[in-house]
N, C-alpha and C. Protein backbone atom coordinates (compact mmCIF):
# COMPACT_ATOMS: atom_id res chain seq x y z
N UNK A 1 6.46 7.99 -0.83
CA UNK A 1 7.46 7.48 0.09
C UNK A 1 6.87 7.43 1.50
N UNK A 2 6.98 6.46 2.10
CA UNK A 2 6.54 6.55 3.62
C UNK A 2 7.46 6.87 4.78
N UNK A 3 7.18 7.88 5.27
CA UNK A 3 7.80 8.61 6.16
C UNK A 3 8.49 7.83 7.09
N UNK A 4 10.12 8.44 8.02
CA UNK A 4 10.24 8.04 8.78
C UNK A 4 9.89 7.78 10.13
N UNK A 5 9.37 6.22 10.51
CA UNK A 5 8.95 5.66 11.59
C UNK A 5 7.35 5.28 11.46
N UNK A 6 7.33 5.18 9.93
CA UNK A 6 6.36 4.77 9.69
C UNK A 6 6.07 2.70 10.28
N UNK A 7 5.10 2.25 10.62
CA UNK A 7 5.51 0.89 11.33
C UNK A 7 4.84 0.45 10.49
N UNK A 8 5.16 -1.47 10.41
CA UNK A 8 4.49 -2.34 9.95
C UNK A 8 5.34 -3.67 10.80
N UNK A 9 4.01 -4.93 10.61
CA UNK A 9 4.18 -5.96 11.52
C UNK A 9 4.45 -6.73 10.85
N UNK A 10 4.82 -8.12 11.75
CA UNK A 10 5.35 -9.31 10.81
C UNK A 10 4.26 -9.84 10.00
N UNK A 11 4.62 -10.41 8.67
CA UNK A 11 3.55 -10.42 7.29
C UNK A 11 2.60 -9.69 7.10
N UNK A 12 3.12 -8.44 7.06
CA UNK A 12 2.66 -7.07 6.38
C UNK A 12 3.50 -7.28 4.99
N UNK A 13 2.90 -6.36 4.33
CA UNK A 13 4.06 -6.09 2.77
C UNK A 13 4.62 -4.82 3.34
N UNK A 14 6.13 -5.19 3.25
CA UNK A 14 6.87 -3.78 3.54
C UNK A 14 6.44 -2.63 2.67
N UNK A 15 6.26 -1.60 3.06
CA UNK A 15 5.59 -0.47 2.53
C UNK A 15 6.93 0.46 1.80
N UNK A 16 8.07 0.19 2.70
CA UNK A 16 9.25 1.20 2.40
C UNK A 16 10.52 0.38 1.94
N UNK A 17 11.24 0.80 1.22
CA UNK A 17 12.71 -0.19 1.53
C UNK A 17 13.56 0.74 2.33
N UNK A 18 13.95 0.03 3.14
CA UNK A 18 15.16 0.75 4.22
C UNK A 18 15.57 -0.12 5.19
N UNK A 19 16.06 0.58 6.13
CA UNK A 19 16.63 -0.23 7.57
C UNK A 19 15.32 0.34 8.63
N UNK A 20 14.76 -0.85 8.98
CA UNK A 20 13.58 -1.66 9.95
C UNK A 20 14.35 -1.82 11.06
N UNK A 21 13.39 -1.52 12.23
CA UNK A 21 13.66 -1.31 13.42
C UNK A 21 13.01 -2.29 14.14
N UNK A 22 13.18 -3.78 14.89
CA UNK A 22 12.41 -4.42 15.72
C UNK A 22 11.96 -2.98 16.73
N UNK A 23 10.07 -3.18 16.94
CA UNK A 23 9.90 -1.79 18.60
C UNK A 23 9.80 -2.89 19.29
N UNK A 24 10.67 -2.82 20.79
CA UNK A 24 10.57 -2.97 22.06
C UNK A 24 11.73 -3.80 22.28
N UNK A 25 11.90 -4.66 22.92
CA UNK A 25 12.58 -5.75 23.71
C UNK A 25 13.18 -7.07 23.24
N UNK A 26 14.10 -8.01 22.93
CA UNK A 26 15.16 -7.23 22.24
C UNK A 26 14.80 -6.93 20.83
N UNK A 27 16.08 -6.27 20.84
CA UNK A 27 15.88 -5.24 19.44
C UNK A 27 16.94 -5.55 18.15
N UNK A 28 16.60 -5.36 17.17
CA UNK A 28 17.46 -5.03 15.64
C UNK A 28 16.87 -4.76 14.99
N UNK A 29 18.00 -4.33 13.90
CA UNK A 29 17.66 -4.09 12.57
C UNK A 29 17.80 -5.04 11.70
N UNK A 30 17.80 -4.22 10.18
CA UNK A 30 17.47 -5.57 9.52
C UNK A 30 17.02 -4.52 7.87
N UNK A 31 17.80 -4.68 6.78
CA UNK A 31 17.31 -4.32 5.55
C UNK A 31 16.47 -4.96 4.84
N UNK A 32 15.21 -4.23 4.37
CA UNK A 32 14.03 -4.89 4.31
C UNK A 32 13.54 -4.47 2.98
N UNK A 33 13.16 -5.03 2.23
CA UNK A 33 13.01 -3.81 0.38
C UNK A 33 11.34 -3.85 0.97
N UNK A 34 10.96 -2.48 0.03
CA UNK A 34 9.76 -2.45 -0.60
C UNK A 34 9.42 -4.09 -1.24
N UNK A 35 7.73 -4.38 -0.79
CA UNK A 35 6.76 -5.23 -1.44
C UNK A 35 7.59 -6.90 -0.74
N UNK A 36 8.81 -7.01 -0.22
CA UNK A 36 8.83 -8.23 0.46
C UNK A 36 7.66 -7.84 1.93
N UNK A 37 7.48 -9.70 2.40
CA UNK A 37 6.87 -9.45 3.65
C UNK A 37 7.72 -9.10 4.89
N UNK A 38 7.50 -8.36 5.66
CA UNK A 38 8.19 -8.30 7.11
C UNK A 38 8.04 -9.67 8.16
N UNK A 39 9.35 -9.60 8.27
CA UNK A 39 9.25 -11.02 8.78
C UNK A 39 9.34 -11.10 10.51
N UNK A 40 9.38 -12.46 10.94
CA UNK A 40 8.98 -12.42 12.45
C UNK A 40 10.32 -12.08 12.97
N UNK A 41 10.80 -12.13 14.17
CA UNK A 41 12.18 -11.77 14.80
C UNK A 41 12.03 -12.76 16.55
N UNK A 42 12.84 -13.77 16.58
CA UNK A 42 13.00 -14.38 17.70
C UNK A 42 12.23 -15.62 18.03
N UNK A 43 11.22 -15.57 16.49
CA UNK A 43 10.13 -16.74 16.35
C UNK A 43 8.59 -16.12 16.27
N UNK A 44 9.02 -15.29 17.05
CA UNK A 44 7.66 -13.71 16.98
C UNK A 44 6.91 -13.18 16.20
N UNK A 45 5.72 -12.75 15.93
CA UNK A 45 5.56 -11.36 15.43
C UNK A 45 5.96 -10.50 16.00
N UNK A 46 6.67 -9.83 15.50
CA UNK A 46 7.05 -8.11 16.01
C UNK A 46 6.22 -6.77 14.98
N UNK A 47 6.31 -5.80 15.78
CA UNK A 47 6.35 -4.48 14.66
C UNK A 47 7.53 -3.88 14.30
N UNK A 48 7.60 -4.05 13.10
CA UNK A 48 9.09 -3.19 12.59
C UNK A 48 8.84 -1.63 12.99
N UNK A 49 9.47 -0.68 12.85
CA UNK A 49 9.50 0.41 12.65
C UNK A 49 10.66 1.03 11.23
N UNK A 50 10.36 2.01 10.60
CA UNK A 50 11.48 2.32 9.50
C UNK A 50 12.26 3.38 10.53
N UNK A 51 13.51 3.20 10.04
CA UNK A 51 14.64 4.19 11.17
C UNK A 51 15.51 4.99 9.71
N UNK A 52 15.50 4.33 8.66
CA UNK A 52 16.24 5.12 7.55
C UNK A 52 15.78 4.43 6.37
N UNK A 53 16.17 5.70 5.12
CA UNK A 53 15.84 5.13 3.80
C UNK A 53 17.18 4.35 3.01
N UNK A 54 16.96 3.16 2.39
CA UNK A 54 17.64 2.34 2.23
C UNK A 54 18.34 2.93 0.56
């Protein structure tokens, strides 16, 4: 299981399923499973962060 606040960026393979954290400016969440890709936010790459297990 990967710990909480473990990060990954947009088109990474999500490592965790849970609720993903956009880090920095603006911000959301967003339920994300294990083995989909993390996706961009605002048109962006961002880094997710994990904030809870789903």
């Amino acid at each position: 299981m990967a710990p909480i606040g473990t990060t990954a960026t947009t088109g990474q393979i999500c490592p965790e399923s849970g609720v993903w954290r956009v880090v920095g400016s603006p911000t959301t969440t967003a339920p994300i499973a294990k083995g989909n890709r993390m996706p961009p936010y605002g048109g962006k790459s961002v880094t997710w962060r994990l904030e809870a297990y789903a």
